[in-house]
Protein backbone atom coordinates (compact mmCIF):
# COMPACT_ATOMS: atom_id res chain seq x y z
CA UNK A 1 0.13 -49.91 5.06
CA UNK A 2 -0.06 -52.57 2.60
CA UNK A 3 -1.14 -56.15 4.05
CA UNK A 4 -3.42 -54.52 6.66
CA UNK A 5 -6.46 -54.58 7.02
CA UNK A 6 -8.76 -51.42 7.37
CA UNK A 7 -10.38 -52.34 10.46
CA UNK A 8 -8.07 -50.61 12.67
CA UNK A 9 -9.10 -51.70 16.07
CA UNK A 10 -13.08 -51.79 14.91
CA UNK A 11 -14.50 -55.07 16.15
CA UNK A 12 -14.96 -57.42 13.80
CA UNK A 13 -18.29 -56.09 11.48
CA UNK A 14 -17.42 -52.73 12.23
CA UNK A 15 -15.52 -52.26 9.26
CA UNK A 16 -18.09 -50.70 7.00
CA UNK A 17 -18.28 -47.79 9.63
CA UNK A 18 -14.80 -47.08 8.83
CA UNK A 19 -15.24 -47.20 5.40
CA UNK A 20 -18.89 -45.03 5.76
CA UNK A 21 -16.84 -42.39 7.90
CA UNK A 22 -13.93 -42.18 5.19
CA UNK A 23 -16.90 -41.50 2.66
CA UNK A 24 -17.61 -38.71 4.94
CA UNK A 25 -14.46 -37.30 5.15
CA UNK A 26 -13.49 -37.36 1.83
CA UNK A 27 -17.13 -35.95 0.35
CA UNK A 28 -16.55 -33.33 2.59
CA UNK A 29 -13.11 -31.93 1.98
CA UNK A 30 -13.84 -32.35 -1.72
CA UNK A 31 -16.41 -30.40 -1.50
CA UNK A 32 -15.04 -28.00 0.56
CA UNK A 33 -11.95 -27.99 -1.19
CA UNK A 34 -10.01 -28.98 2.35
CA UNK A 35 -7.56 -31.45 2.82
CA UNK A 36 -8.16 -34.38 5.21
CA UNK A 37 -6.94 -33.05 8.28
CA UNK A 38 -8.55 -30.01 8.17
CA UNK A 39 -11.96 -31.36 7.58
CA UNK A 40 -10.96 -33.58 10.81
CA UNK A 41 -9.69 -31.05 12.83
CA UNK A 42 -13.49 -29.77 12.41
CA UNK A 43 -15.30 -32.45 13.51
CA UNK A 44 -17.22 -32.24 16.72
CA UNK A 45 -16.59 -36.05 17.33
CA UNK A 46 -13.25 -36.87 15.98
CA UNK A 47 -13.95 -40.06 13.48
CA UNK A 48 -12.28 -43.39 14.46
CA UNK A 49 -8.31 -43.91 13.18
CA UNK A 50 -9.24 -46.44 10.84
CA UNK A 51 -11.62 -44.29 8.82
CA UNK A 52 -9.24 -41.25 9.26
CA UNK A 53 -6.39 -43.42 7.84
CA UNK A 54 -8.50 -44.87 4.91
CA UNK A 55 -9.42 -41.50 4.07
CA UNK A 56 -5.52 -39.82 4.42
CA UNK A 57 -4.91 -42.72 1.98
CA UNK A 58 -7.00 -41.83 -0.54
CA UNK A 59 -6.13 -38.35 -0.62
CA UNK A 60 -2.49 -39.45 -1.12
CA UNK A 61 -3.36 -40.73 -3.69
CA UNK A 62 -5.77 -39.54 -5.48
CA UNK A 63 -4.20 -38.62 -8.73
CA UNK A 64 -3.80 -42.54 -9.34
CA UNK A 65 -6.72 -43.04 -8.61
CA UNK A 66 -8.55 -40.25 -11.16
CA UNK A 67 -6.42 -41.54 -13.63
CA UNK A 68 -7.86 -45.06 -13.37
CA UNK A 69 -10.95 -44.27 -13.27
CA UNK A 70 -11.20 -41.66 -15.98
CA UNK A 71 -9.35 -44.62 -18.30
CA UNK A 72 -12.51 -46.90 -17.61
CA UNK A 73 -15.24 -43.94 -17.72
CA UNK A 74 -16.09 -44.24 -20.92
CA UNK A 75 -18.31 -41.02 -22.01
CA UNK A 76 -17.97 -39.71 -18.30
CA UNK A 77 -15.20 -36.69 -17.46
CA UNK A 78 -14.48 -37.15 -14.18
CA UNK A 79 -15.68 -33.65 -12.90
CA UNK A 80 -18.95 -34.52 -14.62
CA UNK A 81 -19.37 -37.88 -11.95
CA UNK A 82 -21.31 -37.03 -8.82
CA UNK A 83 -18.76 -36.44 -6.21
CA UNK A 84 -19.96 -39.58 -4.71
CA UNK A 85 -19.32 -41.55 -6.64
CA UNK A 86 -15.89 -40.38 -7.29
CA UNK A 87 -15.04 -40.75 -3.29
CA UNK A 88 -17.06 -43.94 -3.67
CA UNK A 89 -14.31 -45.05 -6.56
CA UNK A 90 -11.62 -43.74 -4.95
CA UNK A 91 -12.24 -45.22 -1.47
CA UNK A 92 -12.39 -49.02 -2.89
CA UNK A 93 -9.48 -48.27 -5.39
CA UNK A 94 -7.34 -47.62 -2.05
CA UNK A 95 -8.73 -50.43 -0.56
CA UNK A 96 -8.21 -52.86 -3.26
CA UNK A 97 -4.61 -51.97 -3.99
CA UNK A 98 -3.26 -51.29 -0.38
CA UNK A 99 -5.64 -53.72 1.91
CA UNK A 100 -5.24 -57.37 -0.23
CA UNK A 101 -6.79 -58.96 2.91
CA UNK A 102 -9.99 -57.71 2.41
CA UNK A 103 -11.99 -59.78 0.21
CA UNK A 104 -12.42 -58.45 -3.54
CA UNK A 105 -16.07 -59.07 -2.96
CA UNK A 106 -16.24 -57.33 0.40
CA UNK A 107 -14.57 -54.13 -1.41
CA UNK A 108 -17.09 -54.19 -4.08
CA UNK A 109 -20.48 -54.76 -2.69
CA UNK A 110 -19.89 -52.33 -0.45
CA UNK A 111 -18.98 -49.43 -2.69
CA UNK A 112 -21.83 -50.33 -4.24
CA UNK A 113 -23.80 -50.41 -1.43
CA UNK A 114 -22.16 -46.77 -0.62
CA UNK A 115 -23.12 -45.50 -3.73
CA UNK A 116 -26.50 -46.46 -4.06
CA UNK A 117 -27.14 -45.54 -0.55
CA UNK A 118 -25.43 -41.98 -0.53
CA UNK A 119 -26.06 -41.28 -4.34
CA UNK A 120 -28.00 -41.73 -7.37
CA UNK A 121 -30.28 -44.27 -8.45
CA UNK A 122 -28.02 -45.51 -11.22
CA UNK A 123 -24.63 -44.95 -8.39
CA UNK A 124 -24.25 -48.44 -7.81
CA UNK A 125 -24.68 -49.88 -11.52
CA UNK A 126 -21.83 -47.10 -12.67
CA UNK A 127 -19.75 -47.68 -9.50
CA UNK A 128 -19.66 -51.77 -10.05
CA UNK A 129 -19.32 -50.64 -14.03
CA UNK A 130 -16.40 -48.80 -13.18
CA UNK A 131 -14.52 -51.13 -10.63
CA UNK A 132 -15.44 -54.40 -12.22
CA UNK A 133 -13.45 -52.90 -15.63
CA UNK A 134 -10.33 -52.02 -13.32
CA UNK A 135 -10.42 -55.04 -10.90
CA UNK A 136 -7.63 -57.05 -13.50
CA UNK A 137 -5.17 -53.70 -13.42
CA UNK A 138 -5.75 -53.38 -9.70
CA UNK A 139 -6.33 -57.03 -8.57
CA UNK A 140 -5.19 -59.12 -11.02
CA UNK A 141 -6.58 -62.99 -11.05
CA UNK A 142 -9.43 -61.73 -8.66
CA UNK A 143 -12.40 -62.66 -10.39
């Protein structure tokens, strides 16, 4: 998957949808302590690939990715994050490692529009905290 871009077959814009549906996905078989395809297999209207795959991603790897982030939370346990946020992290971790055509600025604003859209007042501040201290390890000569 690496070197492609997230879109799927979204036209072009369309990407945050993806990335909005992932969200989704992932809040909801976290929460429901499903996996992925089970929480699709649910849905009334099946979500589009591209969010599907973003969201398998993740959950591939989410050990990685709690690992990062609980090496940059400083003061926060990971269960003790809103489980937002944590999908939030998660879902631009995956794309900034696997997806290097997507802009490092695309990845971020929009987890931090995610956040502070589908969270907490202070989501967005602790999402960018978070992701701005990891962007060398995951991006390096990004900034």
């Amino acid at each position: 998957m690496k070197n492609a871009s997230p879109k799927g077959n979204f036209a072009p814009g369309h990407a945050s949808d993806a990335r909005e549906q992932a969200l989704i996905l992932l809040y909801e078989a976290e929460s429901r302590s499903l996996s992925v395809p089970e929480v699709v297999r649910e849905q009334v209207v099946v979500p589009h690939s591209a969010a599907i795959a973003l969201a398998l991603g993740v959950e591939e790897a989410q050990v990685t990715y709690d690992e990062m982030i609980s090496s940059r939370a400083k003061g926060w346990r990971l269960e003790r994050m809103p489980m937002i946020d944590r999908a939030v992290l998660r879902l631009a971790l995956h794309e900034l490692r696997e997806f290097p055509d997507v802009p490092t600025a695309v990845v971020m604003n929009e987890a931090i529009e995610l956040a502070k859209r589908f969270s907490t007042e202070d989501s967005g501040r602790f999402v960018n905290g978070i992701l701005s201290a990891l962007l060398d390890s995951v991006r390096p000569n990004s900034k």
